[in-house]
C-alpha atoms as a PDB file:
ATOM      1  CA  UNK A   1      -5.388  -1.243  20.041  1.00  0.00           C
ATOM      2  CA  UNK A   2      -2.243  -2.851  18.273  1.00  0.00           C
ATOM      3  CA  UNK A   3      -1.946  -0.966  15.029  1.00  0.00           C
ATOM      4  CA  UNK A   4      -0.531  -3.113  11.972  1.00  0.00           C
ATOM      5  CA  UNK A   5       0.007  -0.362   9.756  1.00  0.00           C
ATOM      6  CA  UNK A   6       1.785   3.182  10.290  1.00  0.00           C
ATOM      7  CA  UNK A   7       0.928   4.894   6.767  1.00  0.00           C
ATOM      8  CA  UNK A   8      -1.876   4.321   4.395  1.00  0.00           C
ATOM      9  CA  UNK A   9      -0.353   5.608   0.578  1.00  0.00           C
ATOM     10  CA  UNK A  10      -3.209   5.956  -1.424  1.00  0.00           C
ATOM     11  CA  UNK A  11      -3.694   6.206  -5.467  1.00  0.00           C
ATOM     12  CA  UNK A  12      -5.725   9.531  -6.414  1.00  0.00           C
ATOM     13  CA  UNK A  13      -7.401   8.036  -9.578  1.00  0.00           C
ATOM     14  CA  UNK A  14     -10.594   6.082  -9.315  1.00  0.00           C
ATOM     15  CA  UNK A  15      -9.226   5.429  -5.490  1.00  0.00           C
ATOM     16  CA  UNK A  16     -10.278   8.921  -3.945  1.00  0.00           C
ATOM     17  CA  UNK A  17     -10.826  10.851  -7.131  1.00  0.00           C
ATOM     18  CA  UNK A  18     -13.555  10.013  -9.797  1.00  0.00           C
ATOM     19  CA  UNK A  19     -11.066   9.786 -12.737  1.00  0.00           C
ATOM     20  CA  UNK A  20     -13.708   9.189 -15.297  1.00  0.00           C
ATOM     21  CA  UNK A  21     -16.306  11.883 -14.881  1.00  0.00           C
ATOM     22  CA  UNK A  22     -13.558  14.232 -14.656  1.00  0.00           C
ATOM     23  CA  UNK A  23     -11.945  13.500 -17.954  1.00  0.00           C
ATOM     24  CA  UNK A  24     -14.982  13.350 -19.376  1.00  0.00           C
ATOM     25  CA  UNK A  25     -15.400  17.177 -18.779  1.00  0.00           C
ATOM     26  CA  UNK A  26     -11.749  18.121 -19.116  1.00  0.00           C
ATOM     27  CA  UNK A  27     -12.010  16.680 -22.575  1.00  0.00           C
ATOM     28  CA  UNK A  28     -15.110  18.127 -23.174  1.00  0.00           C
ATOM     29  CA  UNK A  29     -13.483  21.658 -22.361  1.00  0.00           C
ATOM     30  CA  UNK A  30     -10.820  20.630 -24.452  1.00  0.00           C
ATOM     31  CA  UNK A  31     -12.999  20.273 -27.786  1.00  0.00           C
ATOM     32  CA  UNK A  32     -14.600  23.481 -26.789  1.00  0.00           C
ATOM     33  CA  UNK A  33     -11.716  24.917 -27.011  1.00  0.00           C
ATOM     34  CA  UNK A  34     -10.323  23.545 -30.277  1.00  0.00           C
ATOM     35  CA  UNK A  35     -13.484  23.547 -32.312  1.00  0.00           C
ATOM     36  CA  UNK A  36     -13.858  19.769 -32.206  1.00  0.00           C
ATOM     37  CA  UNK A  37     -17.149  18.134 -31.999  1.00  0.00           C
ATOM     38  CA  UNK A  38     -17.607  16.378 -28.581  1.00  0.00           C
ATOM     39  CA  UNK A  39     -19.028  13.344 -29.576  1.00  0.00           C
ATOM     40  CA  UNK A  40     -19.336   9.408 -27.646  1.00  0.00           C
ATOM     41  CA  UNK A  41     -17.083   8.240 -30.624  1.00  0.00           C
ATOM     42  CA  UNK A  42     -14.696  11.235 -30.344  1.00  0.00           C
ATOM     43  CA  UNK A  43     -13.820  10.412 -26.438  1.00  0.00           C
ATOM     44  CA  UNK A  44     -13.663   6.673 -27.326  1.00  0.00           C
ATOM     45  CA  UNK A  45     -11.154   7.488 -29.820  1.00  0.00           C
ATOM     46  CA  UNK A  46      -9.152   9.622 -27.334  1.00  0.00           C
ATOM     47  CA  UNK A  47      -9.569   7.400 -24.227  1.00  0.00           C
ATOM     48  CA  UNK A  48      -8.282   4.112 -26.259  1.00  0.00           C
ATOM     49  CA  UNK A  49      -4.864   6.466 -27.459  1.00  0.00           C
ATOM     50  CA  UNK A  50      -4.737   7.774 -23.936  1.00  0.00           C
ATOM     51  CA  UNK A  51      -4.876   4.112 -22.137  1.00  0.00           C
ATOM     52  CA  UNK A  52      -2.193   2.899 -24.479  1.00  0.00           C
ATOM     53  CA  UNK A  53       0.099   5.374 -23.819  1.00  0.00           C
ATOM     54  CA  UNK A  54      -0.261   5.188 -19.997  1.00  0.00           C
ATOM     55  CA  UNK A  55       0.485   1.772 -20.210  1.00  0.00           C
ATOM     56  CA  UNK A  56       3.493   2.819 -22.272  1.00  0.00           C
ATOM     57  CA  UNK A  57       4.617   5.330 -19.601  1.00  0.00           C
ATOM     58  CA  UNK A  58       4.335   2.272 -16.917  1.00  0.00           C
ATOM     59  CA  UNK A  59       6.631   0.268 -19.056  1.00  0.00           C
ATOM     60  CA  UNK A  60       9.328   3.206 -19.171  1.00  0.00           C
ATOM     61  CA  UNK A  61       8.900   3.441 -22.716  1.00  0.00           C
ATOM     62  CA  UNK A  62       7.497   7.488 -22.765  1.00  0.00           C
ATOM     63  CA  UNK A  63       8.008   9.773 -20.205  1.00  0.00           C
ATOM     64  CA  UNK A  64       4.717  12.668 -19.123  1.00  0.00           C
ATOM     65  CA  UNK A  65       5.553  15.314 -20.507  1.00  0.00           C
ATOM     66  CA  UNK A  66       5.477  13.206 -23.759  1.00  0.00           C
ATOM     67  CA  UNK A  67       2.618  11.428 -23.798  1.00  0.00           C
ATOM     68  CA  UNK A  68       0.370  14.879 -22.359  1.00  0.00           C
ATOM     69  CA  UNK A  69       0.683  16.473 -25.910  1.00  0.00           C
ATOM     70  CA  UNK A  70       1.362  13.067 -28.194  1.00  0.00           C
ATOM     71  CA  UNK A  71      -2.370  11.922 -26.992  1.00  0.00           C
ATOM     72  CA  UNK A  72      -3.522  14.342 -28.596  1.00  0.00           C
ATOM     73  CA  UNK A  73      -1.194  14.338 -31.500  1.00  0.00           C
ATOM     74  CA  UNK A  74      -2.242  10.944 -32.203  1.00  0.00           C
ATOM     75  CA  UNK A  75      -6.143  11.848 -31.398  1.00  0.00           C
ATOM     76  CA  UNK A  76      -5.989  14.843 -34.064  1.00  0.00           C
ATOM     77  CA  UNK A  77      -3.964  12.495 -36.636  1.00  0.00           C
ATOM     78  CA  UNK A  78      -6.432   9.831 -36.010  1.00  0.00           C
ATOM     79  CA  UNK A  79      -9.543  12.716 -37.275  1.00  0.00           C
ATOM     80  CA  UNK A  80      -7.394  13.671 -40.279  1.00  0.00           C
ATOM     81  CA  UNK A  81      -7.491  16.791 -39.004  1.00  0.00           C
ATOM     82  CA  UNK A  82      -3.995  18.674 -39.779  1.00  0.00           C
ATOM     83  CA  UNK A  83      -5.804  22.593 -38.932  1.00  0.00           C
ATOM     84  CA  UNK A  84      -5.687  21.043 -35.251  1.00  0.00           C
ATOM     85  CA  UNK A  85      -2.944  22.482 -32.896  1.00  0.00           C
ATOM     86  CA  UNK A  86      -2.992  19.277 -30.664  1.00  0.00           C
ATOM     87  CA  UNK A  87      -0.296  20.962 -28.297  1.00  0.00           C
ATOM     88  CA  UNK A  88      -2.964  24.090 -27.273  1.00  0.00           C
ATOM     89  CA  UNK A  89      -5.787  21.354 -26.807  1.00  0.00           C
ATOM     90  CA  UNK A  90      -3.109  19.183 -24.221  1.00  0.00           C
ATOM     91  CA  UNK A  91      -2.773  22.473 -22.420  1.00  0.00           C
ATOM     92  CA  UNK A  92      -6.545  23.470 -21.977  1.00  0.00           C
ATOM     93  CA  UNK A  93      -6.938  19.768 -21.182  1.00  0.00           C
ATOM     94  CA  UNK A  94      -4.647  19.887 -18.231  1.00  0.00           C
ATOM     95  CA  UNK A  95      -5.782  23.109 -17.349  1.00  0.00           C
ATOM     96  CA  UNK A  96      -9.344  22.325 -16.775  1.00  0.00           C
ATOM     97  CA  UNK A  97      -8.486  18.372 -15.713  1.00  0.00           C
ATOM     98  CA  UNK A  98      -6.777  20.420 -12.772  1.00  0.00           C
ATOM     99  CA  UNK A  99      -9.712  22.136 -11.764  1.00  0.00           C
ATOM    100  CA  UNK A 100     -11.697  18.799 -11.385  1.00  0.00           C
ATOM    101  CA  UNK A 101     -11.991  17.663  -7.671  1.00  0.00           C
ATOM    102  CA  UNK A 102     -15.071  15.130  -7.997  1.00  0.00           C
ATOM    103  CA  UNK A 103     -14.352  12.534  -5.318  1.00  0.00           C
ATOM    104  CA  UNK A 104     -15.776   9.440  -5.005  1.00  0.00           C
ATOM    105  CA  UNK A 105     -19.050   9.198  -3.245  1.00  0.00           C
ATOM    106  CA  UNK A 106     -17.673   8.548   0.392  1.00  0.00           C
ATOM    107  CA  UNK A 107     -14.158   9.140  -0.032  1.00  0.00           C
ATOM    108  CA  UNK A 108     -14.084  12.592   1.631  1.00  0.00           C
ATOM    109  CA  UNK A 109     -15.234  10.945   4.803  1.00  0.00           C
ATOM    110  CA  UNK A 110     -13.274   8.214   4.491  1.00  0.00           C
ATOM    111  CA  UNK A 111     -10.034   9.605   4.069  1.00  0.00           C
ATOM    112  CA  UNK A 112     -11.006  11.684   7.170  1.00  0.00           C
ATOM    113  CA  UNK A 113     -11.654   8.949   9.494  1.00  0.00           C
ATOM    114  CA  UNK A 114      -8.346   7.193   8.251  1.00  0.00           C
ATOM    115  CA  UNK A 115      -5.854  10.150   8.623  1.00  0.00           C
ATOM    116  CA  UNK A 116      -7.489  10.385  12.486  1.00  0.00           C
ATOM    117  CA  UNK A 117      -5.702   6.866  12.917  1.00  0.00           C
ATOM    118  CA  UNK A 118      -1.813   7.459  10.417  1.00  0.00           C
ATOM    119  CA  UNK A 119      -0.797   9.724   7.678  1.00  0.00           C
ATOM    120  CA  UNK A 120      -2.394   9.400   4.344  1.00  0.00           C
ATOM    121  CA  UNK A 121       0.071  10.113   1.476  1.00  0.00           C
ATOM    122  CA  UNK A 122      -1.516  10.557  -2.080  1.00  0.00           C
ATOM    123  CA  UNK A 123       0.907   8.718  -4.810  1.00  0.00           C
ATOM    124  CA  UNK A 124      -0.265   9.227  -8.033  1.00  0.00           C
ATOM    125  CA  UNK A 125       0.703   8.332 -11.842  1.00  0.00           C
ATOM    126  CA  UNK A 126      -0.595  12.117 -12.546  1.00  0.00           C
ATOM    127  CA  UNK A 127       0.726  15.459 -14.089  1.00  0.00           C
ATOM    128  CA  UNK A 128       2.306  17.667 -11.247  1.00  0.00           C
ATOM    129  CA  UNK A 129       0.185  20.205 -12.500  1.00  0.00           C
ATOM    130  CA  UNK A 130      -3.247  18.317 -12.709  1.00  0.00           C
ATOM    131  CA  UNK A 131      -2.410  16.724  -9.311  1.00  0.00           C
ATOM    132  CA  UNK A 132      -1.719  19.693  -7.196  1.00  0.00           C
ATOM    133  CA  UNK A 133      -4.372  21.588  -8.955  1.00  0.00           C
ATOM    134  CA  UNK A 134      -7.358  18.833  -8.041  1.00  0.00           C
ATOM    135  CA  UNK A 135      -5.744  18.646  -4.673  1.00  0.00           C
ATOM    136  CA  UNK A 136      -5.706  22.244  -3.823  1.00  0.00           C
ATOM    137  CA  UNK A 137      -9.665  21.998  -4.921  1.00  0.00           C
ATOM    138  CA  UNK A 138     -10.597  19.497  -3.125  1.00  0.00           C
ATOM    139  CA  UNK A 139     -12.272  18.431   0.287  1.00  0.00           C
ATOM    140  CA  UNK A 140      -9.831  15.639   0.627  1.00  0.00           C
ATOM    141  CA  UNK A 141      -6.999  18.239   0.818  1.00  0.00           C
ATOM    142  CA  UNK A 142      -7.047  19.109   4.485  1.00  0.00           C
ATOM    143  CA  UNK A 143      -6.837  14.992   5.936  1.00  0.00           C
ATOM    144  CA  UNK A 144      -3.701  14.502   2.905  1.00  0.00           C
ATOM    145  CA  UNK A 145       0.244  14.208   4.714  1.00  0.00           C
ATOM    146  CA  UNK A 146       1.687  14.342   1.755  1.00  0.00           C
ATOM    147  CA  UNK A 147       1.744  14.003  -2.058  1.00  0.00           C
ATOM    148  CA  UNK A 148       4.043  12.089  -4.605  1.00  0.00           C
ATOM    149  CA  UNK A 149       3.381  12.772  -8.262  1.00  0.00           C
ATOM    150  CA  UNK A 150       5.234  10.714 -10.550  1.00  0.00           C
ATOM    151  CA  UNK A 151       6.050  13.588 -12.999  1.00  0.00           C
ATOM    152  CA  UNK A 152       8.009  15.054 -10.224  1.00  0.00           C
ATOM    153  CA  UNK A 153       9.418  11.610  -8.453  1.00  0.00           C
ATOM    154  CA  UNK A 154      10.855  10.911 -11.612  1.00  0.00           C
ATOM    155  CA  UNK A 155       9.674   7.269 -11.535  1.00  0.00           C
ATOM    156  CA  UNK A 156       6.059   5.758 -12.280  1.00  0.00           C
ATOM    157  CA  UNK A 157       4.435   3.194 -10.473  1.00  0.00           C
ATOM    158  CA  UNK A 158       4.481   0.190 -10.496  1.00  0.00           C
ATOM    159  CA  UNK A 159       7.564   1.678  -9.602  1.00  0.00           C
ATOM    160  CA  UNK A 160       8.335   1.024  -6.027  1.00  0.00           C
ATOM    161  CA  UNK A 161      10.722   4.348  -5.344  1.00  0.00           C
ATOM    162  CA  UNK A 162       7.362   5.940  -5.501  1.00  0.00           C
ATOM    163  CA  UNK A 163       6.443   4.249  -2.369  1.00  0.00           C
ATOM    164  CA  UNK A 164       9.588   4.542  -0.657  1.00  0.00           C
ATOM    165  CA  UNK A 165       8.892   8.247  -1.015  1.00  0.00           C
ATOM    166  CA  UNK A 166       6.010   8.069   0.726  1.00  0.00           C
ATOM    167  CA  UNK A 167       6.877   6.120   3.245  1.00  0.00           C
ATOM    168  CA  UNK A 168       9.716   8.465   4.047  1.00  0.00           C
ATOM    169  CA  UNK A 169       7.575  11.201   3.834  1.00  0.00           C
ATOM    170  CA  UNK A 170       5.597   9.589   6.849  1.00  0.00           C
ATOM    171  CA  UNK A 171       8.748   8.826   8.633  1.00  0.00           C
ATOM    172  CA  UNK A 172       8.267   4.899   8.179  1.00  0.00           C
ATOM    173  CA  UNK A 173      10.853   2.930   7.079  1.00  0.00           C
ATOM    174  CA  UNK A 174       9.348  -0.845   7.405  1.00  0.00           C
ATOM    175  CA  UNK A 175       7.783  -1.559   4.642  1.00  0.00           C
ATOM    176  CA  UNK A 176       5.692  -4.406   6.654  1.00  0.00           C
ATOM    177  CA  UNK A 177       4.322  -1.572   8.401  1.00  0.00           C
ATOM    178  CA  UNK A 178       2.749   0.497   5.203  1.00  0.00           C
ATOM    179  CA  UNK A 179      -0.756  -0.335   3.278  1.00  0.00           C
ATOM    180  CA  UNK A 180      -0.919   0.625  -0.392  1.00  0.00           C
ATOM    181  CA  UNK A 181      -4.684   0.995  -1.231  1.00  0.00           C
ATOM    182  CA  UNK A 182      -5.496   1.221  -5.085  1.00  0.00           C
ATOM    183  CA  UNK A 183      -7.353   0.366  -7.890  1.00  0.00           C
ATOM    184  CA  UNK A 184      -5.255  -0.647 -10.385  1.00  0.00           C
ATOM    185  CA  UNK A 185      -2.953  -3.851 -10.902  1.00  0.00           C
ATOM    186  CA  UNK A 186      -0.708  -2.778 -13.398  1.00  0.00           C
ATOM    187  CA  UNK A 187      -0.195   0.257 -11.198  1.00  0.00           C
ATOM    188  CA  UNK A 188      -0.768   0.176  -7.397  1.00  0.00           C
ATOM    189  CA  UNK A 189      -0.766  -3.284  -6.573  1.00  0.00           C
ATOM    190  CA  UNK A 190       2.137  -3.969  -8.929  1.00  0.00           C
ATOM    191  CA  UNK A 191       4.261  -1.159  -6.975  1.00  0.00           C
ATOM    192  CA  UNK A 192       3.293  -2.881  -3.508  1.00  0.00           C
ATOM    193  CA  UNK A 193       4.735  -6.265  -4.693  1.00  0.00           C
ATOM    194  CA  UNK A 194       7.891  -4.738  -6.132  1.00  0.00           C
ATOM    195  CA  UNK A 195       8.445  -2.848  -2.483  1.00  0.00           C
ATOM    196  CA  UNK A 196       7.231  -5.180  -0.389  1.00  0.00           C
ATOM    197  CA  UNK A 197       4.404  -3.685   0.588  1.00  0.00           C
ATOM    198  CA  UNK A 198       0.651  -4.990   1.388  1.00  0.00           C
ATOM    199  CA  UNK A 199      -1.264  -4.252  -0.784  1.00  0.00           C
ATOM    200  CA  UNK A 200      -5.607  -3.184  -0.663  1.00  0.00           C
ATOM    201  CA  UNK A 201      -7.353  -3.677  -3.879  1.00  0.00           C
ATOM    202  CA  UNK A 202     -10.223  -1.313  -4.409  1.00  0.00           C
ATOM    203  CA  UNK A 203     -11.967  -3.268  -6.860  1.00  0.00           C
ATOM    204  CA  UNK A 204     -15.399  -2.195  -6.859  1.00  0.00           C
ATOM    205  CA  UNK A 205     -16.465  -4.230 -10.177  1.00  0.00           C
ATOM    206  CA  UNK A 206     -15.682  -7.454  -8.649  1.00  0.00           C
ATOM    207  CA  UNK A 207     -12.672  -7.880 -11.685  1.00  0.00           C
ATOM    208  CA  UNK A 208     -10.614 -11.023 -11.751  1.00  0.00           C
ATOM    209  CA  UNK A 209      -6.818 -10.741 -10.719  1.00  0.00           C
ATOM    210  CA  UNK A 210      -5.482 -11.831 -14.006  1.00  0.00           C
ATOM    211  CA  UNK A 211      -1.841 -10.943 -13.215  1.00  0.00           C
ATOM    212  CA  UNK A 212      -1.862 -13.353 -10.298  1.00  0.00           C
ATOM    213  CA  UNK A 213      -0.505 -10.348  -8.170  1.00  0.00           C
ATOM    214  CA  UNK A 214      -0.558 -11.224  -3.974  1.00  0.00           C
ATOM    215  CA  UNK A 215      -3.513  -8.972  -2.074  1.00  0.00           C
ATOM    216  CA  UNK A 216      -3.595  -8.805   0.933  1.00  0.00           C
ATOM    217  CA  UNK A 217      -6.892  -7.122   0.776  1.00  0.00           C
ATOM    218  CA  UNK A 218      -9.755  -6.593  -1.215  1.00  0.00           C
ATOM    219  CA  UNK A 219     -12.739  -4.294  -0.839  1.00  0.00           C
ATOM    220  CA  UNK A 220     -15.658  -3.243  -3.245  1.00  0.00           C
ATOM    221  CA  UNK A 221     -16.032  -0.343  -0.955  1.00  0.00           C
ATOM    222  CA  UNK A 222     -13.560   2.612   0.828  1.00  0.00           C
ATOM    223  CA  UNK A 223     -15.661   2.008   3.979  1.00  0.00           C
ATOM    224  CA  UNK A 224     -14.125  -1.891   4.191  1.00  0.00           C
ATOM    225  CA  UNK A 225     -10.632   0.002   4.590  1.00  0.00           C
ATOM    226  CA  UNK A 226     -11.478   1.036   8.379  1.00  0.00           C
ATOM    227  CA  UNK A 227     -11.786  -2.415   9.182  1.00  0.00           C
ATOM    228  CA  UNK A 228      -8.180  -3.026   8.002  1.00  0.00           C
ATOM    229  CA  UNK A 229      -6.476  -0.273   9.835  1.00  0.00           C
ATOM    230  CA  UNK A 230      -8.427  -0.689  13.227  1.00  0.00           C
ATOM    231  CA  UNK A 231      -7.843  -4.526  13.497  1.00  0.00           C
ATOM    232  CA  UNK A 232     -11.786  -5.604  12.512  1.00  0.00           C
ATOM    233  CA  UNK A 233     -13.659  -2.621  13.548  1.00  0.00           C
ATOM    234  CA  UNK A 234     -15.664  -1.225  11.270  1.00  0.00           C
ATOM    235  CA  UNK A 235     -17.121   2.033   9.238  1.00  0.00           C
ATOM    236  CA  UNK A 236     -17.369   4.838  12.136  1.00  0.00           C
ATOM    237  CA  UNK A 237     -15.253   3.512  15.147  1.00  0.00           C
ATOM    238  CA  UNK A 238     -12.102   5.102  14.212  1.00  0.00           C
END
């Protein structure tokens, strides 16, 4: 078998990790502990400030340890209520967002079968402290070469030194030779284009590719990736 790739760098966030459900608790946890009503329109409120200011932080225009305490800033400014100390409710978000290790149905055994044929290096938009938290907790953890956060890489994807450090960290220094696998444009498949790297959309909802950004592969499901790295075989035969 003729390998194509020689590292598979991976996104953590609605890639391997379900994102979603777990911010849904850690915020949950959050109001708990601030004496905040946990209501639909509540996390609505928060997720919209939180989503803009990611996208700021992918622009360069905020750095993390910003925008993990002005979320909620802006979230407690947005209730009108002053008696909130928005910095305690960032930390007992991040606290219980890093004990939240709910993977994506199959991506346990996935990543298993695909770090029995090259390294798989986690590189992640996240908080140090969220990311190594949710790692240490998690499954995945064991079938993981190596993690790049951006809060400690100094850069954000898209990026592409955050690739290049995961591609040294696998001891690869083509970039023709490394697969990016992600979900997001604006993130992952951005940072593949700017280093050159091929790049797997996980794009499970079937969503257009409005930034015109090149693919080399999409999948609605993690199983489709085995295919890729074993030249057309499929879920299984790794």
């Amino acid at each position: 078998m003729n390998r194509r790739y020689d590292v598979l760098l991976c996104d953590a966030d609605n890639t391997i990790f379900d994102f979603d459900q777990a911010e849904v608790n850690a915020f949950a946890d959050a109001c708990v502990f601030a004496g905040v009503e946990n209501t639909p329109e509540h996390f609505e409120m928060y997720s919209r400030i939180n989503k803009a200011l990611w996208k700021l932080l992918e622009q360069g225009g905020i750095t993390q340890s910003v925008l993990r305490v002005r979320r909620f800033e802006q979230f407690v400014e947005a209730m009108g209520r002053s008696d909130i100390d928005a910095q305690a409710m960032a930390l007992a978000f991040v606290e219980s967002l890093g004990r939240q290790s709910v993977p994506i149905e199959g991506a346990v055994e996935a990543v298993r079968r695909w770090s029995g044929v090259l390294p798989v290096i986690i590189v992640t938009n996240g908080i140090a402290r969220v990311q190594h938290g949710r790692m240490e907790g998690s499954a995945v953890q064991p079938y993981i070469s190596g993690l790049v956060i951006s809060e400690e890489a100094g850069r954000a994807k898209p990026d592409p030194e955050m690739l290049y450090i995961g591609m040294k960290m696998a001891g690869v220094t083509d970039a023709s030779r490394a697969l990016m696998l992600g979900d997001s444009l604006s993130s992952d498949i951005a940072a593949a284009a700017n280093a050159g790297v091929d790049a797997c959309w996980y794009n499970p909802g079937g969503l257009a590719n409005t930034k015109g950004l090149p693919v080399a592969y999409e999948i609605r499901c993690l199983d489709e990736v085995d295919a890729i790295l074993r030249g057309g075989q499929g879920k299984g035969e790794l």
